[in-house]
Protein backbone atom coordinates (compact mmCIF):
# COMPACT_ATOMS: atom_id res chain seq x y z
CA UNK A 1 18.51 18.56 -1.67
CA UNK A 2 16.66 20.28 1.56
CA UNK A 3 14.64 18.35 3.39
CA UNK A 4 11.95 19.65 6.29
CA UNK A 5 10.24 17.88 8.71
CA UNK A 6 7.74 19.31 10.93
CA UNK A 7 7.34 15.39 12.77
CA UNK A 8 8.91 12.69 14.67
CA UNK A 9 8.63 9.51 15.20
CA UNK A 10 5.77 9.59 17.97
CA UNK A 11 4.02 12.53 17.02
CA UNK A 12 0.31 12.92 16.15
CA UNK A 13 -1.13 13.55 13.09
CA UNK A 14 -4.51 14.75 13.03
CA UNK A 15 -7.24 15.79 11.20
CA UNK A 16 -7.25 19.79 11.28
CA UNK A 17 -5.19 20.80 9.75
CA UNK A 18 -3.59 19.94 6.14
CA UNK A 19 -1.64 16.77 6.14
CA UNK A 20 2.04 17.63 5.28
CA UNK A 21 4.17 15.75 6.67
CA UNK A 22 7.52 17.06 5.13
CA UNK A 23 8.53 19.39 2.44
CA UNK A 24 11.38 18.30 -0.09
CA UNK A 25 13.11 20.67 -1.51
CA UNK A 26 15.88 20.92 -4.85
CA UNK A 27 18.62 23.32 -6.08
CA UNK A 28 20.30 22.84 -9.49
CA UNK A 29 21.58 25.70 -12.09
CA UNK A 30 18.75 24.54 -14.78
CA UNK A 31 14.83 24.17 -14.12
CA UNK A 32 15.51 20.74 -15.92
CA UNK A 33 18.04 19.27 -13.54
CA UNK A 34 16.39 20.70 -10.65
CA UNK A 35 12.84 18.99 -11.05
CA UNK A 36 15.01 15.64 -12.35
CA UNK A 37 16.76 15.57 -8.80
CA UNK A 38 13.66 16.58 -7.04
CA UNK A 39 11.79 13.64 -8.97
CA UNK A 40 14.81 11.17 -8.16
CA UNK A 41 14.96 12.58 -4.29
CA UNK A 42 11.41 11.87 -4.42
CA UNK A 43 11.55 7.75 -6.23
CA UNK A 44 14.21 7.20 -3.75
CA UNK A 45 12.99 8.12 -0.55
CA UNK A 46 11.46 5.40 1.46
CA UNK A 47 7.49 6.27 2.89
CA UNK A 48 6.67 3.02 4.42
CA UNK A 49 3.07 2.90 6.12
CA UNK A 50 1.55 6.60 4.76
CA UNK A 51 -0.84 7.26 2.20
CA UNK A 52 1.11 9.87 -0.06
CA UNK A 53 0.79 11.26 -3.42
CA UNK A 54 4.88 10.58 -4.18
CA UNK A 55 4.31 8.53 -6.92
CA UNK A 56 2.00 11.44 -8.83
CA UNK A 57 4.50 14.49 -8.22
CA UNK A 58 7.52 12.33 -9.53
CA UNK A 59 5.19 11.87 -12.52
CA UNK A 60 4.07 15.41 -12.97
CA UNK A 61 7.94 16.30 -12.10
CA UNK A 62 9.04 14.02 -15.32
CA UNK A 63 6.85 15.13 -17.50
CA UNK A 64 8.14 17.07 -20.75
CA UNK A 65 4.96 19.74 -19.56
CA UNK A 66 6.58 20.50 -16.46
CA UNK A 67 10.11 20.82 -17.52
CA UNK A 68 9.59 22.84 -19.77
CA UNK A 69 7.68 25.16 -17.76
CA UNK A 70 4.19 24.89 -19.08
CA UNK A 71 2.49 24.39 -15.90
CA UNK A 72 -1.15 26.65 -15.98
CA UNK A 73 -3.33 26.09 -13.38
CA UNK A 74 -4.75 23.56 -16.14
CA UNK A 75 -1.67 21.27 -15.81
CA UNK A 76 -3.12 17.95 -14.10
CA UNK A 77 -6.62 17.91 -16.76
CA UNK A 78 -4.56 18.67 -19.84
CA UNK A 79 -1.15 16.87 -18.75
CA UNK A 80 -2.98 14.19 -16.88
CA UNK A 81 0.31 12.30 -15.20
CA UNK A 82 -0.07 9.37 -14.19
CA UNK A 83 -1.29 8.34 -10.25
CA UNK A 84 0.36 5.46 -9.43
CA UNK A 85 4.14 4.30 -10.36
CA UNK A 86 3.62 1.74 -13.82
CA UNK A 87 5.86 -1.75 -12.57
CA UNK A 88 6.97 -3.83 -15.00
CA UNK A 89 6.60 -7.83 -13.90
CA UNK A 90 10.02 -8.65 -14.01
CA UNK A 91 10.56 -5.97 -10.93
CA UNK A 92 7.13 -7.11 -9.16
CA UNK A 93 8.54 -10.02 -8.76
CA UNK A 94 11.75 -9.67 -7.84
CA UNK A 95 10.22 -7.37 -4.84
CA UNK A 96 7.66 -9.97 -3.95
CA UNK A 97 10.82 -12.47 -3.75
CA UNK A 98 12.37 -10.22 -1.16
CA UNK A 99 9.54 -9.38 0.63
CA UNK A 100 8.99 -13.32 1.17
CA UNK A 101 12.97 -13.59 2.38
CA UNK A 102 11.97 -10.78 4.74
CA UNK A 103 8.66 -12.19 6.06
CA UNK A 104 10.66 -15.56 6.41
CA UNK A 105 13.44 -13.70 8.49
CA UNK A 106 10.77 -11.78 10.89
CA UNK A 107 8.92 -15.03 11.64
CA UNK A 108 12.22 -16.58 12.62
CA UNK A 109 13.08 -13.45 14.64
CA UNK A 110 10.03 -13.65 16.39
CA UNK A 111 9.80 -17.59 16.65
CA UNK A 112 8.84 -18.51 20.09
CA UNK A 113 9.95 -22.00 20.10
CA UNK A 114 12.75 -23.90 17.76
CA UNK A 115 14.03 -20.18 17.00
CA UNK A 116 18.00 -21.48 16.09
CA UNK A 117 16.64 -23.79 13.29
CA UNK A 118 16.63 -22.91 10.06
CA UNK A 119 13.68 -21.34 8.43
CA UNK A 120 11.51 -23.38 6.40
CA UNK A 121 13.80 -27.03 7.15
CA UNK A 122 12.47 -30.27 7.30
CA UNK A 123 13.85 -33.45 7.41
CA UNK A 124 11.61 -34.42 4.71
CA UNK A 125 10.17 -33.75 1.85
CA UNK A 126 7.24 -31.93 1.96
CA UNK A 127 6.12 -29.09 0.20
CA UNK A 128 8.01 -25.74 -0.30
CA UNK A 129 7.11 -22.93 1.71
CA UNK A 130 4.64 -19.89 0.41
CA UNK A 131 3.55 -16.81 0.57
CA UNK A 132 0.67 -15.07 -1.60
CA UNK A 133 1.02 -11.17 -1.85
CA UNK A 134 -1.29 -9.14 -3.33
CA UNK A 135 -0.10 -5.99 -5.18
CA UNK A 136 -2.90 -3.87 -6.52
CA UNK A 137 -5.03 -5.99 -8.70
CA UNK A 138 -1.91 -8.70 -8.91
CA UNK A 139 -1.52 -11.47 -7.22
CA UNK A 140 1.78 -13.12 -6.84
CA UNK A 141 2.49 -16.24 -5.32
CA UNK A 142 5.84 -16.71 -3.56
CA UNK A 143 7.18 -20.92 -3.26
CA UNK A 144 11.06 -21.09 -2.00
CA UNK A 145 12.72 -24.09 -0.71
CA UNK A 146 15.83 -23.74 2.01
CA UNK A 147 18.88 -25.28 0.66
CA UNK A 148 21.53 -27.35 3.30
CA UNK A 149 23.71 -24.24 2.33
CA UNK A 150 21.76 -21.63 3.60
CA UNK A 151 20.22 -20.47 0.56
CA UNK A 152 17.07 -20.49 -0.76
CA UNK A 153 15.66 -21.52 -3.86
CA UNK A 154 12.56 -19.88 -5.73
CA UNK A 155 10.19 -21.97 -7.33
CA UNK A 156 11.17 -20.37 -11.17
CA UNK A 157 14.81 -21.49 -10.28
CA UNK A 158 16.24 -18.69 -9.24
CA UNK A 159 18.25 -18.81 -6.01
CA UNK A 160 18.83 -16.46 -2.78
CA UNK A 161 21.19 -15.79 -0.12
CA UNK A 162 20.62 -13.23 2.65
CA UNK A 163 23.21 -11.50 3.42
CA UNK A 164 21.02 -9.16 6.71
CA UNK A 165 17.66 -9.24 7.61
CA UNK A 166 16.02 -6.92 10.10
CA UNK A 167 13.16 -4.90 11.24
CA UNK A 168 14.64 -2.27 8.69
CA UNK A 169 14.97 -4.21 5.61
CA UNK A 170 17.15 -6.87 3.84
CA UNK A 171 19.93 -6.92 1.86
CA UNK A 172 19.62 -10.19 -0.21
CA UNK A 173 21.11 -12.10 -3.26
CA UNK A 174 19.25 -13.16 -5.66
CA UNK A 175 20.83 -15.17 -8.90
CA UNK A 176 24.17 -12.82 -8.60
CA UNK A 177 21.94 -9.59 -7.77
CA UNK A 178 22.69 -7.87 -4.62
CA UNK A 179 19.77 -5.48 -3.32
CA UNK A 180 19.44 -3.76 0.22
CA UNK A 181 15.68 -3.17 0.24
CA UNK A 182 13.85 -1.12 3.15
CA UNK A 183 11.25 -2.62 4.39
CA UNK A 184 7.88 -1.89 6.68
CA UNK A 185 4.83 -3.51 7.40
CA UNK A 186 2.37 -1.80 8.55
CA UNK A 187 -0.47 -4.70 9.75
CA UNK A 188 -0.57 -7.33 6.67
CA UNK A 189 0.86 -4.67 4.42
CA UNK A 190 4.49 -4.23 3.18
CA UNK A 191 5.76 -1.99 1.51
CA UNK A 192 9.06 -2.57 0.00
CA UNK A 193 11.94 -0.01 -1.33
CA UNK A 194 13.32 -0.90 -4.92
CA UNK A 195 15.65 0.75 -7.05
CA UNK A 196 12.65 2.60 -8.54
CA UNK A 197 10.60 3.31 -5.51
CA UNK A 198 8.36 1.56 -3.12
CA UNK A 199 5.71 -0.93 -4.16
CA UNK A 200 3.22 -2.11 -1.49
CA UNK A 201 2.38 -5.38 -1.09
CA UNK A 202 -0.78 -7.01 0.85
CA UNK A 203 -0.12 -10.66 2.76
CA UNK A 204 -2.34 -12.77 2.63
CA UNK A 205 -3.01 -14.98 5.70
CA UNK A 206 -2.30 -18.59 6.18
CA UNK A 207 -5.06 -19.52 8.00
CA UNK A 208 -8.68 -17.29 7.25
CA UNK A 209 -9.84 -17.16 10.71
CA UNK A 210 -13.93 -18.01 10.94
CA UNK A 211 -15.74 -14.64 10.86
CA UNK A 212 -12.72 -12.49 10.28
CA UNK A 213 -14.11 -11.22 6.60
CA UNK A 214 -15.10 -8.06 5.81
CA UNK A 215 -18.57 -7.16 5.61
CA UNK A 216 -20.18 -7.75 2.03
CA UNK A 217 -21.08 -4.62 0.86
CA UNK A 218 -19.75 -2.29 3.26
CA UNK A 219 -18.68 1.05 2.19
CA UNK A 220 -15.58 1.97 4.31
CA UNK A 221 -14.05 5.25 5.04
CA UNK A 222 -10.59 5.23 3.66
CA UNK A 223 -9.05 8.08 5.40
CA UNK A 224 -9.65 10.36 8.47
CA UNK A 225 -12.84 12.82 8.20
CA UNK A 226 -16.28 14.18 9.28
CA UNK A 227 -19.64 13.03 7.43
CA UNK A 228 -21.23 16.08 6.04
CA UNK A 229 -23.92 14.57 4.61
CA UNK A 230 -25.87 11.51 4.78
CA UNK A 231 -28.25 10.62 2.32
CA UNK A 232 -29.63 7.02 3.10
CA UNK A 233 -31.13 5.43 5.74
CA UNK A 234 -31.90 1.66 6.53
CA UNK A 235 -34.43 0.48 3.96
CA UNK A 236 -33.44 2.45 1.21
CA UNK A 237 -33.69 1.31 -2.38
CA UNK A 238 -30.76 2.75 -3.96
CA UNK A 239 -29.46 3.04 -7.96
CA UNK A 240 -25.64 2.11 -8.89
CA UNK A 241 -24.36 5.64 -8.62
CA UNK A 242 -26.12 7.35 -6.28
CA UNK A 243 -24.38 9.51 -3.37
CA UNK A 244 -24.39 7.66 -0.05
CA UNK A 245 -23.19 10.24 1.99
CA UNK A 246 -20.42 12.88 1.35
CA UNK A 247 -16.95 12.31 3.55
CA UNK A 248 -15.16 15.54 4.80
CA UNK A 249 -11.28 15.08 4.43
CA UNK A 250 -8.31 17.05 3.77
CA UNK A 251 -10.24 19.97 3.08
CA UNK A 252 -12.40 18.56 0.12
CA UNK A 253 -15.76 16.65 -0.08
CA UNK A 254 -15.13 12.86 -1.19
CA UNK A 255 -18.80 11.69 -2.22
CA UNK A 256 -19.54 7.88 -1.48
CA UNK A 257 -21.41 6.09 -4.54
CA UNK A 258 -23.42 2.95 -4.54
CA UNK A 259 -21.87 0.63 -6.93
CA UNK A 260 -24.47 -1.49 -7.77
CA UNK A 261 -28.35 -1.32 -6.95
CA UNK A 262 -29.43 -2.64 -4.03
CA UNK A 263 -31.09 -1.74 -0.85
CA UNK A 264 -29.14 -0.27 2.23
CA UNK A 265 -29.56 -2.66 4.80
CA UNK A 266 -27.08 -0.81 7.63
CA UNK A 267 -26.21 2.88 8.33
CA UNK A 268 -23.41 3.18 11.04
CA UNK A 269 -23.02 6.83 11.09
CA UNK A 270 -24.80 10.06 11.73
CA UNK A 271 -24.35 13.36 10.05
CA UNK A 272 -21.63 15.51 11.37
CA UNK A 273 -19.84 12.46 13.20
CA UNK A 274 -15.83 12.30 13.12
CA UNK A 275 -14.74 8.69 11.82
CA UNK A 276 -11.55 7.33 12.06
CA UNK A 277 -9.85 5.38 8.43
CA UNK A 278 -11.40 1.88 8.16
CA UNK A 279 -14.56 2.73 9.67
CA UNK A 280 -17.76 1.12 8.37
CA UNK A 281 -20.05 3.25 7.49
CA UNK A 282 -22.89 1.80 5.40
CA UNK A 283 -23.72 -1.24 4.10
CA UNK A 284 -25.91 -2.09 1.09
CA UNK A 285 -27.32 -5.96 -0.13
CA UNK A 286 -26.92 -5.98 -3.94
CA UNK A 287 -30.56 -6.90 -5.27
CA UNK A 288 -31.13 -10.88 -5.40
CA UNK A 289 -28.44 -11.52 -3.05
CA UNK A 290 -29.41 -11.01 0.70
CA UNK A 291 -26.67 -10.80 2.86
CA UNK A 292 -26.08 -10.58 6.54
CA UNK A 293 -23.46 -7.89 7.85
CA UNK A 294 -21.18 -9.14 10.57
């Protein structure tokens, strides 16, 4: 395996140029084995915090189409591989397990008071500890106990031991099964490293601070780019499907439909304006249900 990196930690990536952020590159005698270590290369590698397309290209890579050569420039409409990396439950969960163990080993490493004893005791008994993690349209809840020996038990039975935890990862236990998992979190995401590849997981706060919602109805920018067109305007009556505005990113134009109908009650942008991922850019009030942007 070759692997080339044009960046380091530190640099800058902007929005100018296309987004590549390393090329990966396999040798083998066959075009079979090749594309099989490039896929595995690939499902191995840890990308914790960045939007790629990994999970596609091992898919296309695996596919009987592209080992056996059949790849016309028709390949992704007649092949059609799969986006996203299929997770069976029994893995989700295991994952979710470790990222709690994790999450409970950063907030004692970052503890500002009572930081030598041991996460989650009492010297009671109260209720066990948890941790809700959202994982694409899944929702797992997380409930351990800590055990007087240092262990920690799950609320399906199943019990832990970490063996390290740090800002890298954790190499855990769990019911005889030893895994050192990367891990990084990049605000309230995590994404964890399996044995299979990463699988990103969204925490879910303690505490919903008053106000701290996202806006009903707001139609966010999810990556980097320049609005090229804008179609609305405050007041608008709009029709479930109709362009918003058109979003500029890596070199293709991502229209914005309305999901629903409604009436667009906030524009935040202008035409030719440079927005940033996460930027609002309009918001629209579903018809019978006014609602007031924050």
């Amino acid at each position: 395996m070759r692997w080339d990196s044009g960046v380091a930690e530190g640099s800058q990536i902007g929005t100018a140029f296309d987004p590549m952020l390393a090329k990966v590159i396999s040798h083998a005698p066959t075009r079979r084995e090749a594309a099989e270590r490039l896929a595995l290369a690939l499902a191995r590698t840890h990308l914790g915090g960045v939007v790629t397309n990994r999970d596609f290209l091992v898919n296309a890579l695996r596919s009987e189409a592209f080992l056996a050569g059949d790849t016309t420039t028709d390949f992704i409409e007649r092949v059609r591989p799969a986006r996203v990396r299929e997770v069976e439950e029994a893995e989700r969960t295991r994952l979710a397990q470790l990222a709690a163990l994790w999450v409970q080993g950063e907030n004692r490493a970052n503890a500002a008071v009572l930081a030598d004893i041991p996460s989650g005791w009492r010297n009671g008994r109260l209720f066990p500890q948890k941790l809700v993690l959202d994982s694409g349209d899944t929702s797992i809840t997380v409930l351990y106990r800590s055990l007087r020996d240092g262990r920690f038990r799950f609320d399906d039975g199943s019990c832990a031991r970490v063996h390290r935890c740090d800002a890298r990862g954790i190499d855990a236990e769990i019911d005889g099964r030893r895994s050192d998992a990367r891990v990084t979190r990049a605000g309230d995401r995590l994404v964890v490293h399996g044995s299979n590849g990463d699988l990103t997981f969204v925490e879910r706060p303690r505490f919903t601070p008053p106000g701290s919602g996202a806006t009903e109805g707001g139609f966010v920018a999810r990556m980097p780019g320049k609005v090229i067109d804008l179609r609305v305007k405050a007041g608008d009556r709009v029709r479930a499907g109709d362009t918003l505005l058109v979003l500029e990113a890596m070199k293709m134009e991502h229209p914005m439909r309305a999901t629903e109908d409604g009436v667009v009650s906030e524009v935040r942008v202008h035409r030719d304006e440079q927005v940033e991922a996460g930027t609002l850019l309009v918001v629209v009030e579903p018809d019978g249900e006014p609602q007031t942007a924050s």
